[in-house]
N, C-alpha and C. Protein backbone atom coordinates (compact mmCIF):
# COMPACT_ATOMS: atom_id res chain seq x y z
N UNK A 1 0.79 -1.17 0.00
CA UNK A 1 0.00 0.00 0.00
C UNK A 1 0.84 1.25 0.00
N UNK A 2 0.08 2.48 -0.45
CA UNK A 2 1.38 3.24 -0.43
C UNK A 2 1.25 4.48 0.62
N UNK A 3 2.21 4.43 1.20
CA UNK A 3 2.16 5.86 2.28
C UNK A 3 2.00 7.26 1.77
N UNK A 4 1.07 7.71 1.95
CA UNK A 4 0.44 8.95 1.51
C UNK A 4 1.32 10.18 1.78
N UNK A 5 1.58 10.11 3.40
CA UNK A 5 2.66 11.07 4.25
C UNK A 5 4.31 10.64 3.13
N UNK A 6 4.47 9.86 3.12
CA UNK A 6 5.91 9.21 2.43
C UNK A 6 5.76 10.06 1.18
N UNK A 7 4.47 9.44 0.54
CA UNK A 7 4.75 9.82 -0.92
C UNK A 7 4.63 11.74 -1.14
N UNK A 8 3.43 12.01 -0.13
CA UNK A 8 3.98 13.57 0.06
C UNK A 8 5.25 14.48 0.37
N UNK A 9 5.68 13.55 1.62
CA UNK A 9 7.13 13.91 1.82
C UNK A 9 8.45 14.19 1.03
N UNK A 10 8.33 12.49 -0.17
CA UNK A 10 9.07 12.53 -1.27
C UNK A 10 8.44 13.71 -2.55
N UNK A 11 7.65 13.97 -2.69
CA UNK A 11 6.67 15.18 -3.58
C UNK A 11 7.34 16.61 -2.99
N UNK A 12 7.36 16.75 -2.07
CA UNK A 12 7.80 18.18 -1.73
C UNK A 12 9.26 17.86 -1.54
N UNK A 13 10.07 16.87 -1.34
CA UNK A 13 11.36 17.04 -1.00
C UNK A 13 12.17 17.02 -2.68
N UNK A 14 11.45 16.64 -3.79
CA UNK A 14 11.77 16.83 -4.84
C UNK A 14 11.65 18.42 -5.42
N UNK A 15 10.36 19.11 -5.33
CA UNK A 15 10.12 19.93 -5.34
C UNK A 15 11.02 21.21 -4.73
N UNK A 16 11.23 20.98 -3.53
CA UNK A 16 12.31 21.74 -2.78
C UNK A 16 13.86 21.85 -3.01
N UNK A 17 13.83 20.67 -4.26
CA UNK A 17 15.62 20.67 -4.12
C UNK A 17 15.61 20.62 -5.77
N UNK A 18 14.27 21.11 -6.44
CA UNK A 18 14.02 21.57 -8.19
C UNK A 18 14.09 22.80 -7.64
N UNK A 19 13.45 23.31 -6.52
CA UNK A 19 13.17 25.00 -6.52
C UNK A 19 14.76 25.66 -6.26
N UNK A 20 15.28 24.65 -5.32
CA UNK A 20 16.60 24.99 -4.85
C UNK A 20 17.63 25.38 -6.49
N UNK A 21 17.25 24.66 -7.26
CA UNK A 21 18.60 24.19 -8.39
C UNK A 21 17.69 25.50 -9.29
N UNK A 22 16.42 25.76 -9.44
CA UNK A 22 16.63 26.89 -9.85
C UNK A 22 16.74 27.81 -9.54
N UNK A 23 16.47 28.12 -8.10
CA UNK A 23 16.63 29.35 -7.61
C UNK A 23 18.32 29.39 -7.74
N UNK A 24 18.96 28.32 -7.95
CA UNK A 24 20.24 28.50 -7.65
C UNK A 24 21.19 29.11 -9.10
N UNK A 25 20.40 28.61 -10.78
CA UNK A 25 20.28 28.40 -11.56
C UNK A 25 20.46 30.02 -12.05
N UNK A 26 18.73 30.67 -11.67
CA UNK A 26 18.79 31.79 -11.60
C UNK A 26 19.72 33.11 -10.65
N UNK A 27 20.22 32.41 -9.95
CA UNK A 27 21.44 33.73 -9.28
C UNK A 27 22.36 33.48 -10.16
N UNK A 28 23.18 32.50 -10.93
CA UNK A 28 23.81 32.07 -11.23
C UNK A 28 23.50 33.18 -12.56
N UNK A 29 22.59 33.20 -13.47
CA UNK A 29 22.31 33.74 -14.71
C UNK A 29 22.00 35.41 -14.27
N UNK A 30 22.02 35.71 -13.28
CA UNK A 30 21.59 37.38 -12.42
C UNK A 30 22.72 37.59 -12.99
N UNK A 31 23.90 36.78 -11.74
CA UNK A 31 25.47 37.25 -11.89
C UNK A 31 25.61 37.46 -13.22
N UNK A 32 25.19 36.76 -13.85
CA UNK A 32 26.34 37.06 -14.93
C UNK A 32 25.94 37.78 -16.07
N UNK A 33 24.89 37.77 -16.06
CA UNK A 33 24.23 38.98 -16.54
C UNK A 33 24.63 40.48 -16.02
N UNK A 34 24.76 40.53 -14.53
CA UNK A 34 25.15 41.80 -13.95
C UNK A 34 26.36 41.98 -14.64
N UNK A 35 27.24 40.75 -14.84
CA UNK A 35 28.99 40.81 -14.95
C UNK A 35 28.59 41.18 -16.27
N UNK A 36 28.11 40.76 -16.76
CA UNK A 36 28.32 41.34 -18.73
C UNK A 36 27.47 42.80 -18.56
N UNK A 37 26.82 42.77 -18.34
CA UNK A 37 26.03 44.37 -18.10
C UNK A 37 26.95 45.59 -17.93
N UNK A 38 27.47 45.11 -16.58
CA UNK A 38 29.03 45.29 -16.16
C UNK A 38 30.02 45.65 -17.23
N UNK A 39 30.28 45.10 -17.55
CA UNK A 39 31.54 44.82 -18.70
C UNK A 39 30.99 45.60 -20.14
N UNK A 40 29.82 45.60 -20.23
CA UNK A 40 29.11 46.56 -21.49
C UNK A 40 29.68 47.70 -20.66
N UNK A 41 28.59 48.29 -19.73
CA UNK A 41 28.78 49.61 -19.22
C UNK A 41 30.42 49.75 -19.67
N UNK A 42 31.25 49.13 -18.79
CA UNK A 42 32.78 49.59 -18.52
C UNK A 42 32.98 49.91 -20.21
N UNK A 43 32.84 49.24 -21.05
CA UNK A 43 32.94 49.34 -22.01
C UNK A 43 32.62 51.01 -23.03
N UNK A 44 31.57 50.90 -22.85
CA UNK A 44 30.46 52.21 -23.30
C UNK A 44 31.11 53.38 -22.34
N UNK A 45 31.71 53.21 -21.19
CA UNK A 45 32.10 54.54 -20.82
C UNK A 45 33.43 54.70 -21.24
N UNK A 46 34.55 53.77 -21.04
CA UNK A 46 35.62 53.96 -21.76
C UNK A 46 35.73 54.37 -23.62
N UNK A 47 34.66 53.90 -24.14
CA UNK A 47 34.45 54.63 -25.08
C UNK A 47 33.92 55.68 -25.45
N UNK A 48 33.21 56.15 -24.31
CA UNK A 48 32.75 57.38 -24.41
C UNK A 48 33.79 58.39 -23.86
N UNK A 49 34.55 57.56 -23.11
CA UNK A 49 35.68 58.75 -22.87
C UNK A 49 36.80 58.91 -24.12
N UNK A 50 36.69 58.05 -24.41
CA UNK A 50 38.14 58.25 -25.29
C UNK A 50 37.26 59.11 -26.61
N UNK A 51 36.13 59.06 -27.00
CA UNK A 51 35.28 59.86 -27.88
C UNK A 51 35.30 61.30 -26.93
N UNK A 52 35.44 61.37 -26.21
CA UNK A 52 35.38 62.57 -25.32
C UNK A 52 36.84 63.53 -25.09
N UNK A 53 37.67 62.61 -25.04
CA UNK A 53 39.24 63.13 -25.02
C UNK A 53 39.43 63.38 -26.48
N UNK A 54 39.19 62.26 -27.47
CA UNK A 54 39.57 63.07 -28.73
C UNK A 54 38.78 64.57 -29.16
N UNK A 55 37.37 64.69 -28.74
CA UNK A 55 36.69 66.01 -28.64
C UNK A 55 37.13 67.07 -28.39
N UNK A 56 37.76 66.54 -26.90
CA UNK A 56 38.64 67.95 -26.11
C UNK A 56 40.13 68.02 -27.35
N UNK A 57 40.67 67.01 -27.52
CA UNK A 57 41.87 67.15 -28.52
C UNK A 57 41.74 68.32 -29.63
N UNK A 58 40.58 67.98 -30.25
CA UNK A 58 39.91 68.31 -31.68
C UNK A 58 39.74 69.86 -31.17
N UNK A 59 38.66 69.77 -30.03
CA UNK A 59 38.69 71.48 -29.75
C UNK A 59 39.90 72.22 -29.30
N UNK A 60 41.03 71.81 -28.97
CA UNK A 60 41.85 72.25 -28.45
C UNK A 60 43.08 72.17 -29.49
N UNK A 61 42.81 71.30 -29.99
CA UNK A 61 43.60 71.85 -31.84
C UNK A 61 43.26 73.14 -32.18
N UNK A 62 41.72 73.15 -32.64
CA UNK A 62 41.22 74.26 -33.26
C UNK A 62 41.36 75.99 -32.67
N UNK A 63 41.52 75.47 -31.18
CA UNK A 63 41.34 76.74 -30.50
C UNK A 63 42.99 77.05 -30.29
N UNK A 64 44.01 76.10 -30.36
CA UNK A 64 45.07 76.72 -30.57
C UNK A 64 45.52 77.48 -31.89
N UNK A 65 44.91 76.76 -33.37
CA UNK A 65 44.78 77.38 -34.71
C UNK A 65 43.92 78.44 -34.38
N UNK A 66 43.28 79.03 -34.03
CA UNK A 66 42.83 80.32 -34.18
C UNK A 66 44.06 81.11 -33.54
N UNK A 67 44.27 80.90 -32.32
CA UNK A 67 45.12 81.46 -31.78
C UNK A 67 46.22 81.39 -32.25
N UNK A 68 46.98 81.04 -33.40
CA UNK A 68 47.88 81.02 -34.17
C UNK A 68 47.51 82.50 -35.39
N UNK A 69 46.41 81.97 -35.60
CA UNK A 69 45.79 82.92 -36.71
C UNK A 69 45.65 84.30 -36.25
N UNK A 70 44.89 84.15 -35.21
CA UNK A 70 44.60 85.43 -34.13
C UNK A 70 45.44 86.65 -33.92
N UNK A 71 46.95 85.56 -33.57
CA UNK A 71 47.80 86.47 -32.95
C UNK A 71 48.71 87.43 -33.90
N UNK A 72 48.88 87.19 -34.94
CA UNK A 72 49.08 88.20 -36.00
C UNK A 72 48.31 89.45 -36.44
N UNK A 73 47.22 88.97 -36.19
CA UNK A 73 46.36 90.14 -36.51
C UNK A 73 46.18 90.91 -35.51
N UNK A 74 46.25 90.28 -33.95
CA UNK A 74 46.16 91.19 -32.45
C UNK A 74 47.53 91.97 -33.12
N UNK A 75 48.68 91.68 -33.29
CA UNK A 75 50.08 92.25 -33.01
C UNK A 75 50.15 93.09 -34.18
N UNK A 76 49.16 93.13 -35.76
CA UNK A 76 49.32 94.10 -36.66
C UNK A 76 48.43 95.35 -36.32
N UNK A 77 47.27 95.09 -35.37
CA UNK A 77 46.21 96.07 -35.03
C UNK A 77 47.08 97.06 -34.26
N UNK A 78 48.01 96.29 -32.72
CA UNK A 78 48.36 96.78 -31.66
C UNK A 78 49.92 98.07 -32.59
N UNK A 79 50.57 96.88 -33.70
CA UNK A 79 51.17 98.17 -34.12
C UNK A 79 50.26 99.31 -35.44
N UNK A 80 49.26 99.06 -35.97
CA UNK A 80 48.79 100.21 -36.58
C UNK A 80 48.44 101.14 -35.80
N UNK A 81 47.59 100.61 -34.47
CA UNK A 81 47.40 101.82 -33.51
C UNK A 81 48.34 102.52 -32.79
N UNK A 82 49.68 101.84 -32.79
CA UNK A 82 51.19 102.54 -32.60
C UNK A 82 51.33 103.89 -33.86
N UNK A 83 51.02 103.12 -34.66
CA UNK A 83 51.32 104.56 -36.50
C UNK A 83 50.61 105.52 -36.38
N UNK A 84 49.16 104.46 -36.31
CA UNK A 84 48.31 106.52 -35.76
C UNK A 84 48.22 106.97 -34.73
N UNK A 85 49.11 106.52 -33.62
CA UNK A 85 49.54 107.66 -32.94
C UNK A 85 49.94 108.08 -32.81
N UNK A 86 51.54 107.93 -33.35
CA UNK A 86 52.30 109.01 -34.12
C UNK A 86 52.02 110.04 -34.91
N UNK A 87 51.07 109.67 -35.64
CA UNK A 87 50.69 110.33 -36.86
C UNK A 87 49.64 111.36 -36.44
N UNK A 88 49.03 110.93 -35.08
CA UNK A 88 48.08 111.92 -34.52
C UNK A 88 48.95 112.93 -33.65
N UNK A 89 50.21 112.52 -32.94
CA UNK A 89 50.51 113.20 -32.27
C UNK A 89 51.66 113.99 -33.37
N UNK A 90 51.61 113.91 -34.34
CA UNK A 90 52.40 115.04 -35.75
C UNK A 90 51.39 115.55 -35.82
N UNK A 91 49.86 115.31 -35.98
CA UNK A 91 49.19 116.27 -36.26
C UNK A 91 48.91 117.54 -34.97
N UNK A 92 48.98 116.70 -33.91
CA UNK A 92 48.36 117.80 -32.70
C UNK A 92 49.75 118.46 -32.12
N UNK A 93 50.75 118.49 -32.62
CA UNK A 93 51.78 118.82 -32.38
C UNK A 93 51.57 120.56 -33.24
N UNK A 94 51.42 120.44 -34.93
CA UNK A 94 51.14 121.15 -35.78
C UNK A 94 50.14 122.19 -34.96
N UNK A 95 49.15 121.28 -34.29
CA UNK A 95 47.72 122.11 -33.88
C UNK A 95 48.24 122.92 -32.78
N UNK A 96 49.21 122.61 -31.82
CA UNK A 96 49.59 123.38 -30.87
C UNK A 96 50.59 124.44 -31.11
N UNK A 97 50.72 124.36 -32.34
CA UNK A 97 52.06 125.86 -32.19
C UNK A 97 51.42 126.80 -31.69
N UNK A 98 52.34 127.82 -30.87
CA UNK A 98 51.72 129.21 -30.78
C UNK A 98 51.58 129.98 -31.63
N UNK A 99 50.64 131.24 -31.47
CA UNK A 99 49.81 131.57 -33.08
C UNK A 99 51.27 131.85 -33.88
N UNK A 100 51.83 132.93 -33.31
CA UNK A 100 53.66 132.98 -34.13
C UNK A 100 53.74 131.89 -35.02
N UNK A 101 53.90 130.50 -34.45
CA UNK A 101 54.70 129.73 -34.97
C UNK A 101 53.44 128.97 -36.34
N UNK A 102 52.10 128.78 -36.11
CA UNK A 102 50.72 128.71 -36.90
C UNK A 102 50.86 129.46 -37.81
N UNK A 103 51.00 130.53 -37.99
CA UNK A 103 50.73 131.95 -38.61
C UNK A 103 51.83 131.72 -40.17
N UNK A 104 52.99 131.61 -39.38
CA UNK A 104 54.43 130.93 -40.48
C UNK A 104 54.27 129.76 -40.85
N UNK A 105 53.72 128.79 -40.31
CA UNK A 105 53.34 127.24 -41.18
C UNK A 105 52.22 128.05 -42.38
N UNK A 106 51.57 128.69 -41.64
CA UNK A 106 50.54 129.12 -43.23
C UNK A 106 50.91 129.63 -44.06
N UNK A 107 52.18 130.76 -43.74
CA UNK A 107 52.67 131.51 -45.00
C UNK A 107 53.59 130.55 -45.46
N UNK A 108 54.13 129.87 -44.91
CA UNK A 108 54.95 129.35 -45.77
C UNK A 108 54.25 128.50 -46.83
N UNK A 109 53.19 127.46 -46.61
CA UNK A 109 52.37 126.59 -47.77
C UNK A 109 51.40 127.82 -48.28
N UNK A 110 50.97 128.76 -48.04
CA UNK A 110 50.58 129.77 -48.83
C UNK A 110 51.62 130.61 -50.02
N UNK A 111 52.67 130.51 -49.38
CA UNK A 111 54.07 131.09 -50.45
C UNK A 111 54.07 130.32 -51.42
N UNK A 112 54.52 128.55 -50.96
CA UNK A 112 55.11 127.85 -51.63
C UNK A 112 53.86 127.36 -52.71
N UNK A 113 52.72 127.56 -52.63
CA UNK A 113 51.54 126.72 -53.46
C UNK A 113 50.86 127.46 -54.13
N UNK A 114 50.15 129.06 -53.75
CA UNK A 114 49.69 129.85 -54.14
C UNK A 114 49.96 130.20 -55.46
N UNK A 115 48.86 130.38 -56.53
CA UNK A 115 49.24 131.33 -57.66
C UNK A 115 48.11 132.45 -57.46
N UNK A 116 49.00 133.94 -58.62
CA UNK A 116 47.94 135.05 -58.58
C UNK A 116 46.58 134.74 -58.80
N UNK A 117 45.90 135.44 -58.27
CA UNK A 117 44.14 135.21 -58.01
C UNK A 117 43.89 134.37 -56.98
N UNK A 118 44.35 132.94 -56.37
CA UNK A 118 43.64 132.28 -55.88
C UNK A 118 42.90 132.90 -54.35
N UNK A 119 41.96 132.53 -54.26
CA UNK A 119 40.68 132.70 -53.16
C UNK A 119 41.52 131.88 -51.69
N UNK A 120 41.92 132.14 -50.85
CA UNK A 120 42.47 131.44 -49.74
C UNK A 120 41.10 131.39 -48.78
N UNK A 121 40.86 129.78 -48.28
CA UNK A 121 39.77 129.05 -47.49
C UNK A 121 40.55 129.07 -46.78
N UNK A 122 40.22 129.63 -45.11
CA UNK A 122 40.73 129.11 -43.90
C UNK A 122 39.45 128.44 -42.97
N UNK A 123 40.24 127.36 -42.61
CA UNK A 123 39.43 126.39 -41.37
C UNK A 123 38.91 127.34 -40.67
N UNK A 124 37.48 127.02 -40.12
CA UNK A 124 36.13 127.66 -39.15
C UNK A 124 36.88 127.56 -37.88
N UNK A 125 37.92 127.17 -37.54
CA UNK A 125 38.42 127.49 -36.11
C UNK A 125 40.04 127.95 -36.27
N UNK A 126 40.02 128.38 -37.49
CA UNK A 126 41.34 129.31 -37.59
C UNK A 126 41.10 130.71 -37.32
N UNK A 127 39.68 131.09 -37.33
CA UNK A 127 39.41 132.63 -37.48
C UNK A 127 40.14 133.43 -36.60
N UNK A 128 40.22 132.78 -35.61
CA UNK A 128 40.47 133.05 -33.97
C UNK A 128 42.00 133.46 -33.89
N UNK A 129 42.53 132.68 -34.33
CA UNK A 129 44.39 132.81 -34.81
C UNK A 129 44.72 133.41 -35.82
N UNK A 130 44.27 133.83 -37.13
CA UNK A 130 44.76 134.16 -38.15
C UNK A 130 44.27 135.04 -37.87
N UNK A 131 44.75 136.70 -38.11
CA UNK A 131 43.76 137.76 -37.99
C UNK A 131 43.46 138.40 -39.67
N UNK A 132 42.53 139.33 -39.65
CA UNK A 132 42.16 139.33 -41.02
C UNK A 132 43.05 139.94 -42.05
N UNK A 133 44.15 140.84 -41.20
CA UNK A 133 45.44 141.60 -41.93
C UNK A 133 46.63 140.30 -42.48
N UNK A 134 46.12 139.14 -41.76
CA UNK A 134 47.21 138.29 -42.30
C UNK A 134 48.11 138.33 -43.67
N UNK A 135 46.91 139.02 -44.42
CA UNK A 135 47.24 138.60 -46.08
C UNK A 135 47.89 139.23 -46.68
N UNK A 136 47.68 140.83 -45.92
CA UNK A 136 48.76 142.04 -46.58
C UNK A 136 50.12 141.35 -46.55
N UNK A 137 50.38 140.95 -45.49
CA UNK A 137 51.96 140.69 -45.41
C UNK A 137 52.26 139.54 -46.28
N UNK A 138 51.68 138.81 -46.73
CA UNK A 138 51.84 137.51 -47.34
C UNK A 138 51.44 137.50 -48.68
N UNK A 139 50.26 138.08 -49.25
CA UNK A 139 50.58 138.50 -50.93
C UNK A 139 49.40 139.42 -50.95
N UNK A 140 49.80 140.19 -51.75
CA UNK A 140 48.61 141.38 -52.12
C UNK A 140 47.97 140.81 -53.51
N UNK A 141 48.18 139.43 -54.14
CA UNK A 141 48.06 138.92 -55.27
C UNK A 141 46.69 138.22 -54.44
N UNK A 142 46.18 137.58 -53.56
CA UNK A 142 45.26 136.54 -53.15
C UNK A 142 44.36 137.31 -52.05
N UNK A 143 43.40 136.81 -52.78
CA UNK A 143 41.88 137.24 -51.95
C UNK A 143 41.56 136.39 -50.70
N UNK A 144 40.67 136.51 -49.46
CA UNK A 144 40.60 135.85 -48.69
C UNK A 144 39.11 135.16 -48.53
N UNK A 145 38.61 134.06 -48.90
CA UNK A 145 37.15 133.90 -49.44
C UNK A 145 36.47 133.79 -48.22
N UNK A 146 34.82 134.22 -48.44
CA UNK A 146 34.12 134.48 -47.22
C UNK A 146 33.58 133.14 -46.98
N UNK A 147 34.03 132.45 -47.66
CA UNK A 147 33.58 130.55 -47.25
C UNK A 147 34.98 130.17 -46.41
N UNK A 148 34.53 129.30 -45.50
CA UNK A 148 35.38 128.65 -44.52
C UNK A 148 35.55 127.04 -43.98
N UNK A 149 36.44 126.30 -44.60
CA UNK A 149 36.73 124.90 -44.16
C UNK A 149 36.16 124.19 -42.94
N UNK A 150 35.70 122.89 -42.87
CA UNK A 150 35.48 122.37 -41.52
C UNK A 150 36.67 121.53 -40.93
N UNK A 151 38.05 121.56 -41.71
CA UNK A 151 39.00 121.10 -41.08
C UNK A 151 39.45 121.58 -39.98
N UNK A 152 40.81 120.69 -39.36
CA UNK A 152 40.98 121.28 -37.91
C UNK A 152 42.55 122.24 -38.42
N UNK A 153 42.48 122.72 -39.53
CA UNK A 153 43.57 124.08 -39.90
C UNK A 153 43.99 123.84 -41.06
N UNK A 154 45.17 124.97 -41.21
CA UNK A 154 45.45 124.82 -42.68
C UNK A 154 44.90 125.55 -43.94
N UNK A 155 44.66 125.51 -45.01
CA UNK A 155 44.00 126.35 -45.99
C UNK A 155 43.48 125.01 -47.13
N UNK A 156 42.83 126.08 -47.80
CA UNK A 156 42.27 125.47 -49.40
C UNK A 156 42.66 127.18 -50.14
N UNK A 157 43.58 126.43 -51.19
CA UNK A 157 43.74 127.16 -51.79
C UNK A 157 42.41 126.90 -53.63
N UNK A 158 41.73 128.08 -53.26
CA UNK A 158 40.96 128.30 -54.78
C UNK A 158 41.51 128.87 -55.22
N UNK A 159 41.60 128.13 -56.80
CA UNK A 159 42.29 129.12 -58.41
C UNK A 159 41.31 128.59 -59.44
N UNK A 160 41.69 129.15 -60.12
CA UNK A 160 40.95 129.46 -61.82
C UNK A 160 41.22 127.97 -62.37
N UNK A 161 42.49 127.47 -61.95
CA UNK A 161 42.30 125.91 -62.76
C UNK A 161 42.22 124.98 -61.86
N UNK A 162 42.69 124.85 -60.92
CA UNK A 162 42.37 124.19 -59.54
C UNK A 162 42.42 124.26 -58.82
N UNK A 163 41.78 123.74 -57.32
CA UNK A 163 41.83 123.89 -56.04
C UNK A 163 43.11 123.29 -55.54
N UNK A 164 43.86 123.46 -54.08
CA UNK A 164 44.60 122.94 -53.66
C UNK A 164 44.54 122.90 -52.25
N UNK A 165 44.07 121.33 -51.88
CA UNK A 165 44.07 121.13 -50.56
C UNK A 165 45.15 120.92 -49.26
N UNK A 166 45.07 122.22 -48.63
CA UNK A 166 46.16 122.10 -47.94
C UNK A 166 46.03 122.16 -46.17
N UNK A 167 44.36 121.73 -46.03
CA UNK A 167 44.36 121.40 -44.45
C UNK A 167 45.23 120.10 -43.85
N UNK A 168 44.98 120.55 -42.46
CA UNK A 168 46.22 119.68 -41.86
C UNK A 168 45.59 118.40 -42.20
N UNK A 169 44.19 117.60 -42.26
CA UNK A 169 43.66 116.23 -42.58
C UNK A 169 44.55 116.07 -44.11
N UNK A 170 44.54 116.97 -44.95
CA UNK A 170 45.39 116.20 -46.42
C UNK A 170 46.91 116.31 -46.58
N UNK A 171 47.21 117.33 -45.54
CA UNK A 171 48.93 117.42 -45.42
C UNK A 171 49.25 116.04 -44.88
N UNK A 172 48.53 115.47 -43.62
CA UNK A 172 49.22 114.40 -42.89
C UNK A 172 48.90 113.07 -43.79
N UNK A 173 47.91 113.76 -44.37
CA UNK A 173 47.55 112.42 -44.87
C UNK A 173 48.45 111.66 -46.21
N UNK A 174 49.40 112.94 -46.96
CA UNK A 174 50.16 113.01 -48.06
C UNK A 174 51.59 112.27 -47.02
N UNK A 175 51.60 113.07 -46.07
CA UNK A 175 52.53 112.45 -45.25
C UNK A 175 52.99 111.30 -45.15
N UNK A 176 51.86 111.00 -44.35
CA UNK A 176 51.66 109.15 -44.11
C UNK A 176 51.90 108.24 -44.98
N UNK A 177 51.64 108.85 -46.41
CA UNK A 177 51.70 108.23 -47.15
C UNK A 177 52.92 107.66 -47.83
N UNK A 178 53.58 108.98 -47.75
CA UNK A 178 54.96 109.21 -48.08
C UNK A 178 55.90 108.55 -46.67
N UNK A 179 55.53 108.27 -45.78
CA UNK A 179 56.01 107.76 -44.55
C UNK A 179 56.19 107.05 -43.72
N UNK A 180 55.23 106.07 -43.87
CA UNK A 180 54.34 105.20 -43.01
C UNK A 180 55.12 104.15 -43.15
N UNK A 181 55.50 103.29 -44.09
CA UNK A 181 56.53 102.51 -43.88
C UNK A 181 57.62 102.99 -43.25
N UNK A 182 58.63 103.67 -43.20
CA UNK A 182 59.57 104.04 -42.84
C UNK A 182 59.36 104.38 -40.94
N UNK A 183 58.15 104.91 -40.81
CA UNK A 183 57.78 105.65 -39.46
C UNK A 183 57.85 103.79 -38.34
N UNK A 184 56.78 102.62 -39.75
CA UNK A 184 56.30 101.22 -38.94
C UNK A 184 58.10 101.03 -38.65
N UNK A 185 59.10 100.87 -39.57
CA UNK A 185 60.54 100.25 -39.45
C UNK A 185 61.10 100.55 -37.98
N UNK A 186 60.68 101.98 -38.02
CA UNK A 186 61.40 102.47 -36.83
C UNK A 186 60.70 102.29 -35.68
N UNK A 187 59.41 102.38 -35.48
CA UNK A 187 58.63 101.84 -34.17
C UNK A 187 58.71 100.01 -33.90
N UNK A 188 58.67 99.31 -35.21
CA UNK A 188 58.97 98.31 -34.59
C UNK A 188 60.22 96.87 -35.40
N UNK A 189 61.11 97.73 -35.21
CA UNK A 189 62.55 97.18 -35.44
C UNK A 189 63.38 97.21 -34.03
């Protein structure tokens, strides 16, 4: 006959040591799943770093090539703004003579440029320095025109065949021209 308790006993003690082998089965397949999961991740971040370091590489190439590029043009700006300030401080040098010494810069490019007839233009803030007898002494050949320059000095000479610009903006500027290399050699040699 068969023992009921027995054959239950053997029923669950099978049962208990199937549940055992898979529960055991399944940690077994967790692990190693975690371990490869694991080993992806490690994977995926070391590649994301090294995609990340070549990034920083790449930007840090580029940002040193600008700065290659850059720095020529900082160091041609820093000396042009060296030229015109020379070139400003020739002009405000001119602007500061005392009237004496103003008065003779005019006759002299009024001597040297002038022909008979021409109309002499003086700058709107020469009035003040030049007085209106200036001209007797300097030619009884040239009229003094009731129009007046917006330069900062100097003259326009009007004639019958052409004008001749002789404020201090086209003197310096003939200057410079005639100069400017020679002025860059010497500021930065």
């Amino acid at each position: 006959m068969l023992d009921k308790d027995k054959f239950l006993k053997e029923i669950k003690a099978e049962a208990l040591s199937r549940a055992e082998v898979l529960l055991n089965t399944a940690k077994n397949e967790k692990a190693e799943s975690l371990k490869a999961l694991d080993k992806e991740l490690a994977e995926s971040v070391d590649s994301e770093r090294q995609k990340t370091e070549a990034g920083v590489g790449l930007i840090l190439s580029r940002r040193l090539a600008d700065a290659r590029i850059a720095t020529p043009k900082i160091i041609l700006t820093a000396k042009q703004k060296a030229v015109d300030a020379a070139y400003n401080k020739a002009t405000q040098k001119i602007l500061s003579m005392s009237d004496a010494e103003y008065k003779g810069f005019i006759s002299g490019l009024i001597t040297k440029y002038a022909e008979d007839g021409d109309k002499v233009v003086f700058a709107e803030c020469d009035k003040k320095r030049i007085p209106n007898d200036f001209f007797k002494t300097v030619s009884t050949k040239l009229t003094v025109s009731g129009k007046t320059h917006s330069g900062q000095g100097g003259v326009i000479l009007e004639g019958k065949k052409c004008d001749k610009n002789l404020t201090i903006e086209a003197l310096m500027k003939v200057v410079r021209e005639e100069t400017e290399s020679d002025v860059a050699n010497v500021l930065f040699l």
